[in-house]
PDB file of N, CA and C in Angstrom:
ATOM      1  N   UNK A   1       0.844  -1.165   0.000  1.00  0.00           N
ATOM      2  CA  UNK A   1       0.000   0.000   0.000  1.00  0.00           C
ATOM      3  C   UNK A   1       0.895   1.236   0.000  1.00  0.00           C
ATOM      4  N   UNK A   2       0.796   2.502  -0.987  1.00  0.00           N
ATOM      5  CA  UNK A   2       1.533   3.386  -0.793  1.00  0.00           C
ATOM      6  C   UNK A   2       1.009   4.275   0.102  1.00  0.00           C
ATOM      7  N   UNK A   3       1.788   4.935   1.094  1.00  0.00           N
ATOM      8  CA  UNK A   3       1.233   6.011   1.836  1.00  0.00           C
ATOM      9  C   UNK A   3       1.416   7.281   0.513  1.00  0.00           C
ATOM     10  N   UNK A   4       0.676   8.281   1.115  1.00  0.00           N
ATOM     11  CA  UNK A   4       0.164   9.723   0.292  1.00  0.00           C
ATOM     12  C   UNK A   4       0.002  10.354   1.326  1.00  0.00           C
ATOM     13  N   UNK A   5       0.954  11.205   2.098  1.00  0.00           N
ATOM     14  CA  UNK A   5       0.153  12.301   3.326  1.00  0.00           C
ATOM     15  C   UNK A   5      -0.227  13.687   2.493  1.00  0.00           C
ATOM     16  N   UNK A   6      -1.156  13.864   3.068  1.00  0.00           N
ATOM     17  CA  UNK A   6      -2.362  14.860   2.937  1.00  0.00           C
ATOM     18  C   UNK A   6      -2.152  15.869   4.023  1.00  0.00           C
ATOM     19  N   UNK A   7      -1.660  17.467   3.892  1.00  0.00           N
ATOM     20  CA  UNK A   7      -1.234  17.883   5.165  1.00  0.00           C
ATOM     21  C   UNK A   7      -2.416  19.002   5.143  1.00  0.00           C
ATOM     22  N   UNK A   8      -3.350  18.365   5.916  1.00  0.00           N
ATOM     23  CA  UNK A   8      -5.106  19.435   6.192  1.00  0.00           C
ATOM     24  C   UNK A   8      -4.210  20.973   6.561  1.00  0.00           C
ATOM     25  N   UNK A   9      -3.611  21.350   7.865  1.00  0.00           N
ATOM     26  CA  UNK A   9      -3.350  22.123   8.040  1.00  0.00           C
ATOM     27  C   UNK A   9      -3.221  23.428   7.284  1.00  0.00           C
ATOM     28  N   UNK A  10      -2.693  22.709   5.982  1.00  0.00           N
ATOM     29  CA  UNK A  10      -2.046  23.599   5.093  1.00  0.00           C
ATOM     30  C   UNK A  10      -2.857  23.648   3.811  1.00  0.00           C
ATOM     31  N   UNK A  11      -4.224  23.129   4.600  1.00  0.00           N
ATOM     32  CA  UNK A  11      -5.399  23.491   3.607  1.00  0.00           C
ATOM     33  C   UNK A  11      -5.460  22.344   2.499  1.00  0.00           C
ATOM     34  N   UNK A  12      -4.773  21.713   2.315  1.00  0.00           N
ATOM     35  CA  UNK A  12      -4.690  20.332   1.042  1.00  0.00           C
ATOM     36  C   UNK A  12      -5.779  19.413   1.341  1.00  0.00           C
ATOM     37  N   UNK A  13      -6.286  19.104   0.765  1.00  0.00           N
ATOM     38  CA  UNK A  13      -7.570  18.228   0.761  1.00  0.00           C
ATOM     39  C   UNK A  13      -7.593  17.199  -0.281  1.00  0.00           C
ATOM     40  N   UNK A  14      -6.723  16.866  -1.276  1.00  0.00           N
ATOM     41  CA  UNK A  14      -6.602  16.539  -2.267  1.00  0.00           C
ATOM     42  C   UNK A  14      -5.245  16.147  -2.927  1.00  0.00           C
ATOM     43  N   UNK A  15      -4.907  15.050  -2.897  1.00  0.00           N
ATOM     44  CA  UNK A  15      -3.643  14.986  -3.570  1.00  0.00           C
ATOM     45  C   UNK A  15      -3.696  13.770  -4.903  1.00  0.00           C
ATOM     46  N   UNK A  16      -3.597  13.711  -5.738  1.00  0.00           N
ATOM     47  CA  UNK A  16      -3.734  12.888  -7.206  1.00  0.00           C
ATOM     48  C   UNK A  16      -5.277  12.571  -7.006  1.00  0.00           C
ATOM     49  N   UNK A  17      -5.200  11.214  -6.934  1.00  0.00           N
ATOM     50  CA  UNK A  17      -6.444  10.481  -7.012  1.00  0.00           C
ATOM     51  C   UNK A  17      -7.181  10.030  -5.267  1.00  0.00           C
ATOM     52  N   UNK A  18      -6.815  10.936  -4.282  1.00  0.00           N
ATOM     53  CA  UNK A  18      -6.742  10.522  -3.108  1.00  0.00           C
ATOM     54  C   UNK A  18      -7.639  12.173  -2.345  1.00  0.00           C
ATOM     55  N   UNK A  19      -8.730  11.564  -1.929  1.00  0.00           N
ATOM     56  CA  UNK A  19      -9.582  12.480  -1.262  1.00  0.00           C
ATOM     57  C   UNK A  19      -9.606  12.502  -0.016  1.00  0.00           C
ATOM     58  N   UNK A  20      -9.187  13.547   1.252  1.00  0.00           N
ATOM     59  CA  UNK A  20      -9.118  13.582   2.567  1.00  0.00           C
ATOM     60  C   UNK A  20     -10.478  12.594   3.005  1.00  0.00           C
ATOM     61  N   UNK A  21     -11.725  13.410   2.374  1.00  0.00           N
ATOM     62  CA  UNK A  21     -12.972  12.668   2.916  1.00  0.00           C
ATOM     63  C   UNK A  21     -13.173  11.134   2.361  1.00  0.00           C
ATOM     64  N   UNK A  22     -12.890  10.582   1.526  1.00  0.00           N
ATOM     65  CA  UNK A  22     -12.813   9.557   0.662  1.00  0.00           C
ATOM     66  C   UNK A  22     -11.914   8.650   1.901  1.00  0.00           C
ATOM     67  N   UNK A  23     -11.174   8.914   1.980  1.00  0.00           N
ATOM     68  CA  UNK A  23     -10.334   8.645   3.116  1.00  0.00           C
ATOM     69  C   UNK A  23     -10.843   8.087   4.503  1.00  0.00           C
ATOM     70  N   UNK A  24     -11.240   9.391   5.053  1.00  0.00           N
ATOM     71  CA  UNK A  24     -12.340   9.867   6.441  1.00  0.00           C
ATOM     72  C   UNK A  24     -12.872   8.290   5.890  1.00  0.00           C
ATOM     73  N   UNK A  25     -13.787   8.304   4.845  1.00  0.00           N
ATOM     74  CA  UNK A  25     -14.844   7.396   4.654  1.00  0.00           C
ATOM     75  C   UNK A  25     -14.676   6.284   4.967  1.00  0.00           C
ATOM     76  N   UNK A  26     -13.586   5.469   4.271  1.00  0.00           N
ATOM     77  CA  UNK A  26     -13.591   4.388   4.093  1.00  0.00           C
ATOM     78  C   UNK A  26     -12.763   3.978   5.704  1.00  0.00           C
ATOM     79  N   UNK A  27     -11.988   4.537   6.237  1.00  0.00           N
ATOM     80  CA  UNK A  27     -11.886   4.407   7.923  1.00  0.00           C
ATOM     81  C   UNK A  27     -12.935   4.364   8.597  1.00  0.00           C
ATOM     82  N   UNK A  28     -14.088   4.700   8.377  1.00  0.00           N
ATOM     83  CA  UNK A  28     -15.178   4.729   9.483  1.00  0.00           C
ATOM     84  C   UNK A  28     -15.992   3.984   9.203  1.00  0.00           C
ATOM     85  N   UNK A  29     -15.891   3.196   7.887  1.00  0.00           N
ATOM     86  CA  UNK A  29     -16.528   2.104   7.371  1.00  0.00           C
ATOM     87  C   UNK A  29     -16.112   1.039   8.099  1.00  0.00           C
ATOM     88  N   UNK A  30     -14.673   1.281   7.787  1.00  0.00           N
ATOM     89  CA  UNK A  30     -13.724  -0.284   8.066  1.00  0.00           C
ATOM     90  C   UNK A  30     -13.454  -0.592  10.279  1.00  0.00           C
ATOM     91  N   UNK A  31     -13.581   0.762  10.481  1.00  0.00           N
ATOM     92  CA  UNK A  31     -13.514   0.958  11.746  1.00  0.00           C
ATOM     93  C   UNK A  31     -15.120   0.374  12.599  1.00  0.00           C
ATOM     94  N   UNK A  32     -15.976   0.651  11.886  1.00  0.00           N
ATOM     95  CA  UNK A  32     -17.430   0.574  12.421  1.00  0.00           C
ATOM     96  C   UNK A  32     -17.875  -1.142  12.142  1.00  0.00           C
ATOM     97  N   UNK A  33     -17.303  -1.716  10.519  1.00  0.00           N
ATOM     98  CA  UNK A  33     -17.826  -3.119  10.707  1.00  0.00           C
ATOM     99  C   UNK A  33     -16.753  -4.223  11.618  1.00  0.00           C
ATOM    100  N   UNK A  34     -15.422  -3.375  11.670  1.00  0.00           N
ATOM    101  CA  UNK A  34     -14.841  -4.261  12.788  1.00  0.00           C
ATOM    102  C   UNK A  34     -15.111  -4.029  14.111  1.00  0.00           C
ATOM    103  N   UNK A  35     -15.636  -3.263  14.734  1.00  0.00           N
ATOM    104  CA  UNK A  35     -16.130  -3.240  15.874  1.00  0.00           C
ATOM    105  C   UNK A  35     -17.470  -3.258  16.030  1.00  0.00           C
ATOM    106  N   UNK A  36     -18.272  -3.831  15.347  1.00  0.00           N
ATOM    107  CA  UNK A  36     -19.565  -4.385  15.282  1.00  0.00           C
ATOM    108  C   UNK A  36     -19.278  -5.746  14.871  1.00  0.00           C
ATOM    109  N   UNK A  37     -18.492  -6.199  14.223  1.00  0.00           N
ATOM    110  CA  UNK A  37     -18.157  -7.588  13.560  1.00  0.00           C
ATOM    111  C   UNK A  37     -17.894  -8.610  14.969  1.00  0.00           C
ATOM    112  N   UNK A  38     -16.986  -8.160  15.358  1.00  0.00           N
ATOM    113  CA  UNK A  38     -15.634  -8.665  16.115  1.00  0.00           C
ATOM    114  C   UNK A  38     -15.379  -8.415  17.778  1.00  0.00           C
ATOM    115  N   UNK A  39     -14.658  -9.060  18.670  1.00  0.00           N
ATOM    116  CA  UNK A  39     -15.379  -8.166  19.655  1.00  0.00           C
ATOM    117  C   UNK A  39     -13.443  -7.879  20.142  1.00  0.00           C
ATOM    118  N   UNK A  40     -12.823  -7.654  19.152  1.00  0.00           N
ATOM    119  CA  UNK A  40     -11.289  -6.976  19.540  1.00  0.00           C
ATOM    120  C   UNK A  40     -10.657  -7.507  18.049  1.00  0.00           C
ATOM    121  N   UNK A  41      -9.492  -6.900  17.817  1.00  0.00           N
ATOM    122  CA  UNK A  41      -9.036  -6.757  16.628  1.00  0.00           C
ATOM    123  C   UNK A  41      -7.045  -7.369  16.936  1.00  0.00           C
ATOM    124  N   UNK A  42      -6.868  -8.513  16.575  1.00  0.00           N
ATOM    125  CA  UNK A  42      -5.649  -8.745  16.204  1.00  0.00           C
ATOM    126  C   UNK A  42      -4.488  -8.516  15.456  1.00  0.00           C
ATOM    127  N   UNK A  43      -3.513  -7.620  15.284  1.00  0.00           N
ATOM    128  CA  UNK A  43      -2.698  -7.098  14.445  1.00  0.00           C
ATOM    129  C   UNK A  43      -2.387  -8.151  13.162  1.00  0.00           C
ATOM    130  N   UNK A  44      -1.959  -9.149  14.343  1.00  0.00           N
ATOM    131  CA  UNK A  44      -1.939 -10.446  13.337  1.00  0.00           C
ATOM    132  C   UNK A  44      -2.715 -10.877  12.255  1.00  0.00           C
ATOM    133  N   UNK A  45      -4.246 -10.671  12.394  1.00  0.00           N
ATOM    134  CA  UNK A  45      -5.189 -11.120  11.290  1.00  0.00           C
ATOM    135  C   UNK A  45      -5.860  -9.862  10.854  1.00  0.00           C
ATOM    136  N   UNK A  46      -5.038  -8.563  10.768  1.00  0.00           N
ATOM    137  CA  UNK A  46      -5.078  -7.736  10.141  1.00  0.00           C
ATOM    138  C   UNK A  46      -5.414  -7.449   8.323  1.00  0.00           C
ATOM    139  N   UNK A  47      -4.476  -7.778   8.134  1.00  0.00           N
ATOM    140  CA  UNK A  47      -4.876  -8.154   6.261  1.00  0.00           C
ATOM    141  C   UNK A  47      -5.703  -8.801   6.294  1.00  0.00           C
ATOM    142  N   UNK A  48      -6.090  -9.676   6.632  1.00  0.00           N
ATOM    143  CA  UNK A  48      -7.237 -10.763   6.535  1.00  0.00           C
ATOM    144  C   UNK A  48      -8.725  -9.979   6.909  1.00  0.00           C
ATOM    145  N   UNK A  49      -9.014  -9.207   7.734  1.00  0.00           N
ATOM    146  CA  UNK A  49      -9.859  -7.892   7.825  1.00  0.00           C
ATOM    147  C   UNK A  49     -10.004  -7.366   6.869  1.00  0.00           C
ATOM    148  N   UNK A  50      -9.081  -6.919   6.697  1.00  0.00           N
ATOM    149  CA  UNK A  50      -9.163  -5.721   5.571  1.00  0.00           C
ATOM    150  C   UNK A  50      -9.249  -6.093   4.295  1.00  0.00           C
ATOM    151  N   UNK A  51      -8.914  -7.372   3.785  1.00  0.00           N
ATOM    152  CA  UNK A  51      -9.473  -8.389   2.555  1.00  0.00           C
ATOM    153  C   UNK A  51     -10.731  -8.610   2.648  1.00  0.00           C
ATOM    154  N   UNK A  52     -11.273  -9.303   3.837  1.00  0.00           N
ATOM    155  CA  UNK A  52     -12.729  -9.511   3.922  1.00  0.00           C
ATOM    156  C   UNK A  52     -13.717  -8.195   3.865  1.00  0.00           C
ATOM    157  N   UNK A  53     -12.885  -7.144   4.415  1.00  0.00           N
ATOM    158  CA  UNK A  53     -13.840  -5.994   3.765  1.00  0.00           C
ATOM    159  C   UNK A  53     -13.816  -5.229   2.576  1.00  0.00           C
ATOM    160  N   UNK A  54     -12.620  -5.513   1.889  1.00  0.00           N
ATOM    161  CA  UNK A  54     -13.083  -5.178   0.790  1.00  0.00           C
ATOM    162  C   UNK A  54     -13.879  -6.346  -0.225  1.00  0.00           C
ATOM    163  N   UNK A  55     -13.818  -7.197  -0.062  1.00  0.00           N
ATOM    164  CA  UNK A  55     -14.744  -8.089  -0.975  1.00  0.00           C
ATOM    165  C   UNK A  55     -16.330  -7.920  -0.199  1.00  0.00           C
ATOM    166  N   UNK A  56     -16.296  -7.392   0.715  1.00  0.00           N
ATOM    167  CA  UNK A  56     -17.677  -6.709   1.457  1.00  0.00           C
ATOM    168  C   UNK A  56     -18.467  -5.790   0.506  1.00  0.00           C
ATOM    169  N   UNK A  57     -17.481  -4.538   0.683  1.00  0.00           N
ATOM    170  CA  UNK A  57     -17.897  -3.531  -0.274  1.00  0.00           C
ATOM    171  C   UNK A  57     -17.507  -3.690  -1.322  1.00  0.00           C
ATOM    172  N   UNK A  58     -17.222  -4.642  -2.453  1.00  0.00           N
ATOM    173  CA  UNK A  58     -17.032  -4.897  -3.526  1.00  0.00           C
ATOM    174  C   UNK A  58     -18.200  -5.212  -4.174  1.00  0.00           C
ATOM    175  N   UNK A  59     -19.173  -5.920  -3.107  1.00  0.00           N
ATOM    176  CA  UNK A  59     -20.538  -6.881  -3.623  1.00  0.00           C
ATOM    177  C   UNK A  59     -21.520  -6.308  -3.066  1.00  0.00           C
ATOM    178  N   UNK A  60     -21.552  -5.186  -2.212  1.00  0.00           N
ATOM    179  CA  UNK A  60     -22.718  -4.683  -1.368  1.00  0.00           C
ATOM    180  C   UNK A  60     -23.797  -4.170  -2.288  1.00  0.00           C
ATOM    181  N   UNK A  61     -23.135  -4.138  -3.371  1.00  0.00           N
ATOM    182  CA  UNK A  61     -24.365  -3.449  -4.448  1.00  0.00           C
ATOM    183  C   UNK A  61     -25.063  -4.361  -4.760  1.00  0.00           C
ATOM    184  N   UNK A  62     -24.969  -5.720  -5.570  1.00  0.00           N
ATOM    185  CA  UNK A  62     -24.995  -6.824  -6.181  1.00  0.00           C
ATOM    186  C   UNK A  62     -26.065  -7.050  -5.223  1.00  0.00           C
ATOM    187  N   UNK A  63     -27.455  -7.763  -5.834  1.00  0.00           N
ATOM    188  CA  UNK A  63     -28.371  -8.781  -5.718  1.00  0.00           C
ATOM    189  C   UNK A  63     -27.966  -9.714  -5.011  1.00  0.00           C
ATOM    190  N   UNK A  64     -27.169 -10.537  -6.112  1.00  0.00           N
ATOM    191  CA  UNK A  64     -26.542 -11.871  -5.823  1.00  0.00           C
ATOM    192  C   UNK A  64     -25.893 -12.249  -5.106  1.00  0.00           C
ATOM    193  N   UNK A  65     -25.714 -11.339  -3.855  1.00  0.00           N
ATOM    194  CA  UNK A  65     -24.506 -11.729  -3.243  1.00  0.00           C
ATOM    195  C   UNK A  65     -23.576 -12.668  -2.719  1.00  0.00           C
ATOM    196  N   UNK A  66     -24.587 -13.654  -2.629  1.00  0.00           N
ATOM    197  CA  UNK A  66     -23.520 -14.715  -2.621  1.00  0.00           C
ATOM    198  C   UNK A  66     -22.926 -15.582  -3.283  1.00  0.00           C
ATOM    199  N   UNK A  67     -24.008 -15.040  -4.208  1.00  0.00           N
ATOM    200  CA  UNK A  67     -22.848 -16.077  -5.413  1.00  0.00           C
ATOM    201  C   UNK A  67     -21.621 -15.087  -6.070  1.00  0.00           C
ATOM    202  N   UNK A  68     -21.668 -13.769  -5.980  1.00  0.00           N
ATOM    203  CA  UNK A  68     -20.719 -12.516  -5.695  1.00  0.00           C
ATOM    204  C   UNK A  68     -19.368 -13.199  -4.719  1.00  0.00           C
ATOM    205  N   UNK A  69     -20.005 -13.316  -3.798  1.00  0.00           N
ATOM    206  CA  UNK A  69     -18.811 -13.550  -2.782  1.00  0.00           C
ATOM    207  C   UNK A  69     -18.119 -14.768  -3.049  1.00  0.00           C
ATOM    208  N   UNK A  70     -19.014 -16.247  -3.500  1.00  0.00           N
ATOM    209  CA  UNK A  70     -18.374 -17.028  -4.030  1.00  0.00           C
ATOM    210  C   UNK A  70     -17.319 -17.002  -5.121  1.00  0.00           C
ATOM    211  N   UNK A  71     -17.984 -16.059  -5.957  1.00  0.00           N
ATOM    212  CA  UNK A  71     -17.026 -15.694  -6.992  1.00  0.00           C
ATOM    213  C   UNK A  71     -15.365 -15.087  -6.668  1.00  0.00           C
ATOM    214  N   UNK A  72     -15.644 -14.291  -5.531  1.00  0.00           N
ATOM    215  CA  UNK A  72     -14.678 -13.520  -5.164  1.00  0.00           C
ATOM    216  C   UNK A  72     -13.418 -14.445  -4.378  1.00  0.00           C
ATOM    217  N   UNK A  73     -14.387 -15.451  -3.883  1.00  0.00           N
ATOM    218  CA  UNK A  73     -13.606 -15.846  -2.603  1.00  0.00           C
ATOM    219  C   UNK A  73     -12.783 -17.304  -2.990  1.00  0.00           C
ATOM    220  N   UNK A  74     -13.418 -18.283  -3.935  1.00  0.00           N
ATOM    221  CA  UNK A  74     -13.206 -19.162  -4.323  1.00  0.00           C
ATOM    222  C   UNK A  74     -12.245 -19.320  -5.623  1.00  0.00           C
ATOM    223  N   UNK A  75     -11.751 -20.073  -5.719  1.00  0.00           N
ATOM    224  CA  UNK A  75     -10.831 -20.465  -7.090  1.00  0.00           C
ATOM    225  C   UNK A  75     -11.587 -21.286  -7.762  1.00  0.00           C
ATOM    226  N   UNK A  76     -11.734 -20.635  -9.139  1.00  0.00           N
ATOM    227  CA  UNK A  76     -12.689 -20.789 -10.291  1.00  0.00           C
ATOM    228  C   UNK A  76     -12.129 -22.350 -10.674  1.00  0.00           C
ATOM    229  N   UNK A  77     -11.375 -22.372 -10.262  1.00  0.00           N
ATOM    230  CA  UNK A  77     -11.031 -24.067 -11.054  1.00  0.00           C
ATOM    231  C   UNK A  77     -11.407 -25.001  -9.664  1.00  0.00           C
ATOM    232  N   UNK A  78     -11.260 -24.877  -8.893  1.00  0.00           N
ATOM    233  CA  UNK A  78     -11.661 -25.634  -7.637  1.00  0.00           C
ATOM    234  C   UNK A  78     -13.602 -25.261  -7.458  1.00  0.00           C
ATOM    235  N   UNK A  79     -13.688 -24.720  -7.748  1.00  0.00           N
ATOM    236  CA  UNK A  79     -14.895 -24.913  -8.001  1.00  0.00           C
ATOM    237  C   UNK A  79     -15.587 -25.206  -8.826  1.00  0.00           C
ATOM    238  N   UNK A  80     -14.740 -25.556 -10.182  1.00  0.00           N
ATOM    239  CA  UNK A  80     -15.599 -26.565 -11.527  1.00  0.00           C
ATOM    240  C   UNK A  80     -15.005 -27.866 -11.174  1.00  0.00           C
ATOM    241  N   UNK A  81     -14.115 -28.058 -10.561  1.00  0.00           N
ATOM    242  CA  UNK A  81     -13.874 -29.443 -10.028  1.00  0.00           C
ATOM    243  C   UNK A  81     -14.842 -30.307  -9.189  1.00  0.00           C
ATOM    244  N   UNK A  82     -15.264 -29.148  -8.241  1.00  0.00           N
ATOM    245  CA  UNK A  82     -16.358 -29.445  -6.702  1.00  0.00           C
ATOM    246  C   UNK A  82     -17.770 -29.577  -7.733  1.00  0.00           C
ATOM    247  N   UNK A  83     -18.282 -28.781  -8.934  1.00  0.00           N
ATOM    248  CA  UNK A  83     -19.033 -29.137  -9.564  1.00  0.00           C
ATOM    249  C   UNK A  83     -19.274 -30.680 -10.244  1.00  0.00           C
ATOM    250  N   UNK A  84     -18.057 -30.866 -10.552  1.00  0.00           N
ATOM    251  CA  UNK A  84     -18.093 -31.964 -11.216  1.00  0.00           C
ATOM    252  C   UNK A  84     -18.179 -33.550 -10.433  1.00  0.00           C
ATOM    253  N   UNK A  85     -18.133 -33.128  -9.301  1.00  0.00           N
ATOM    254  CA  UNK A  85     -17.919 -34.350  -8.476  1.00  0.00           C
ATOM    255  C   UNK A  85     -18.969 -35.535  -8.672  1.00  0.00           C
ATOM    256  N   UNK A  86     -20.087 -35.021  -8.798  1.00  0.00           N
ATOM    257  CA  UNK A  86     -21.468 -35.730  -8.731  1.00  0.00           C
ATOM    258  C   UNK A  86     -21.040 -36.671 -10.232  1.00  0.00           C
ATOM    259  N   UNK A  87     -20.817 -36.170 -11.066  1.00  0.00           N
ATOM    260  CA  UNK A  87     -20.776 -36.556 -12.670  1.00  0.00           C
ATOM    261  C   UNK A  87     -19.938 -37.513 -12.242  1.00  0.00           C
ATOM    262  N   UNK A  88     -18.789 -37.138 -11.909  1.00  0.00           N
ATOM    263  CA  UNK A  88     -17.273 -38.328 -11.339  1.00  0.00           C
ATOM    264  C   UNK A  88     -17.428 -39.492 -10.539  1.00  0.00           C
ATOM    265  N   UNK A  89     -18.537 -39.205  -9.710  1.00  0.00           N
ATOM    266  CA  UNK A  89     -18.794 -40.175  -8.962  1.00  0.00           C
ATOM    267  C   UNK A  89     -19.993 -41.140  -9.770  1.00  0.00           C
ATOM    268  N   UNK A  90     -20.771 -40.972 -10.782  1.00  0.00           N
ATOM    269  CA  UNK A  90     -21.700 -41.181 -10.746  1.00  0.00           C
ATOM    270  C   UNK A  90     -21.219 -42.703 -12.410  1.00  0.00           C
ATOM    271  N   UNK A  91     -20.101 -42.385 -12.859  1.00  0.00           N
ATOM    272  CA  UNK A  91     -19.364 -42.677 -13.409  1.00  0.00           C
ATOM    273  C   UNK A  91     -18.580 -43.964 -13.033  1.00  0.00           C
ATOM    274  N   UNK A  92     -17.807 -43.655 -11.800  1.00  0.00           N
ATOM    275  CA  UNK A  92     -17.250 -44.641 -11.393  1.00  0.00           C
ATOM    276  C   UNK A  92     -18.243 -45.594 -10.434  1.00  0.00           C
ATOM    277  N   UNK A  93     -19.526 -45.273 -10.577  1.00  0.00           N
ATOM    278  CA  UNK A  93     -20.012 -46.138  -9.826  1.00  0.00           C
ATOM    279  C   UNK A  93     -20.600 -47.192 -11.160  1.00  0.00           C
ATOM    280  N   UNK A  94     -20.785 -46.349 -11.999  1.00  0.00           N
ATOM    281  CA  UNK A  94     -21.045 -46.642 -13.372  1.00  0.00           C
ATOM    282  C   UNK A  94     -20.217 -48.605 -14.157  1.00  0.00           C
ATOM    283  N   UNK A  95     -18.819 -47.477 -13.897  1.00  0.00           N
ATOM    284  CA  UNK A  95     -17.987 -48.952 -13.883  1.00  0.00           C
ATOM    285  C   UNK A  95     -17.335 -49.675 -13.275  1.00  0.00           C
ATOM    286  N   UNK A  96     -18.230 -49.770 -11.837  1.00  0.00           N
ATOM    287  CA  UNK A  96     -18.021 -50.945 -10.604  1.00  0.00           C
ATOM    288  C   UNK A  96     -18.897 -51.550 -11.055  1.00  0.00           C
ATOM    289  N   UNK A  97     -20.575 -51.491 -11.553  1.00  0.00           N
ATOM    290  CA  UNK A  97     -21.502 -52.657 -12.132  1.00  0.00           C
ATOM    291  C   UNK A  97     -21.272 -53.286 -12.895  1.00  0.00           C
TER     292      UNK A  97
END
């Protein structure tokens, strides 16, 4: 992650593609579902937070969400494999008779 300081003082609100409030925002997002989520926060499983919330707000729009999140969360080939199981099995039972 690159840091970008933003020095308010000196009136800057804005630096490239990086908004003070945009900012504000997404801290009080990430601050509010981990302390509603969770009931204390580990440094250690830090990234792992902050992954799970962004695939949060990645899909919050989406209908579908869980098949959203599946999408997000799962490996597309491990899951045409887990599809296929029924067919695989259904096969080898095929040529045990």
């Amino acid at each position: 992650m690159e840091f970008h300081p933003i020095n308010v003082s000196k009136g800057e609100r804005v630096k490239g593609n990086y908004h003070i409030q945009h900012v504000n925002s997404t801290h009080n997002r990430i601050k509010k579902w981990i302390d509603n989520t969770f009931w204390g926060v580990s440094t250690k499983y830090l990234q792992q937070y902050l992954n799970w919330h962004r695939v949060k707000e990645s899909i919050k729009s989406r209908k579908d969400r869980t098949n959203a999140f599946v999408e997000k969360t799962i490996n597309i080939g491990a899951l045409e494999r887990f599809r296929q199981i029924q067919n695989q099995y259904e096969k080898l039972i095929a040529t045990q008779l």
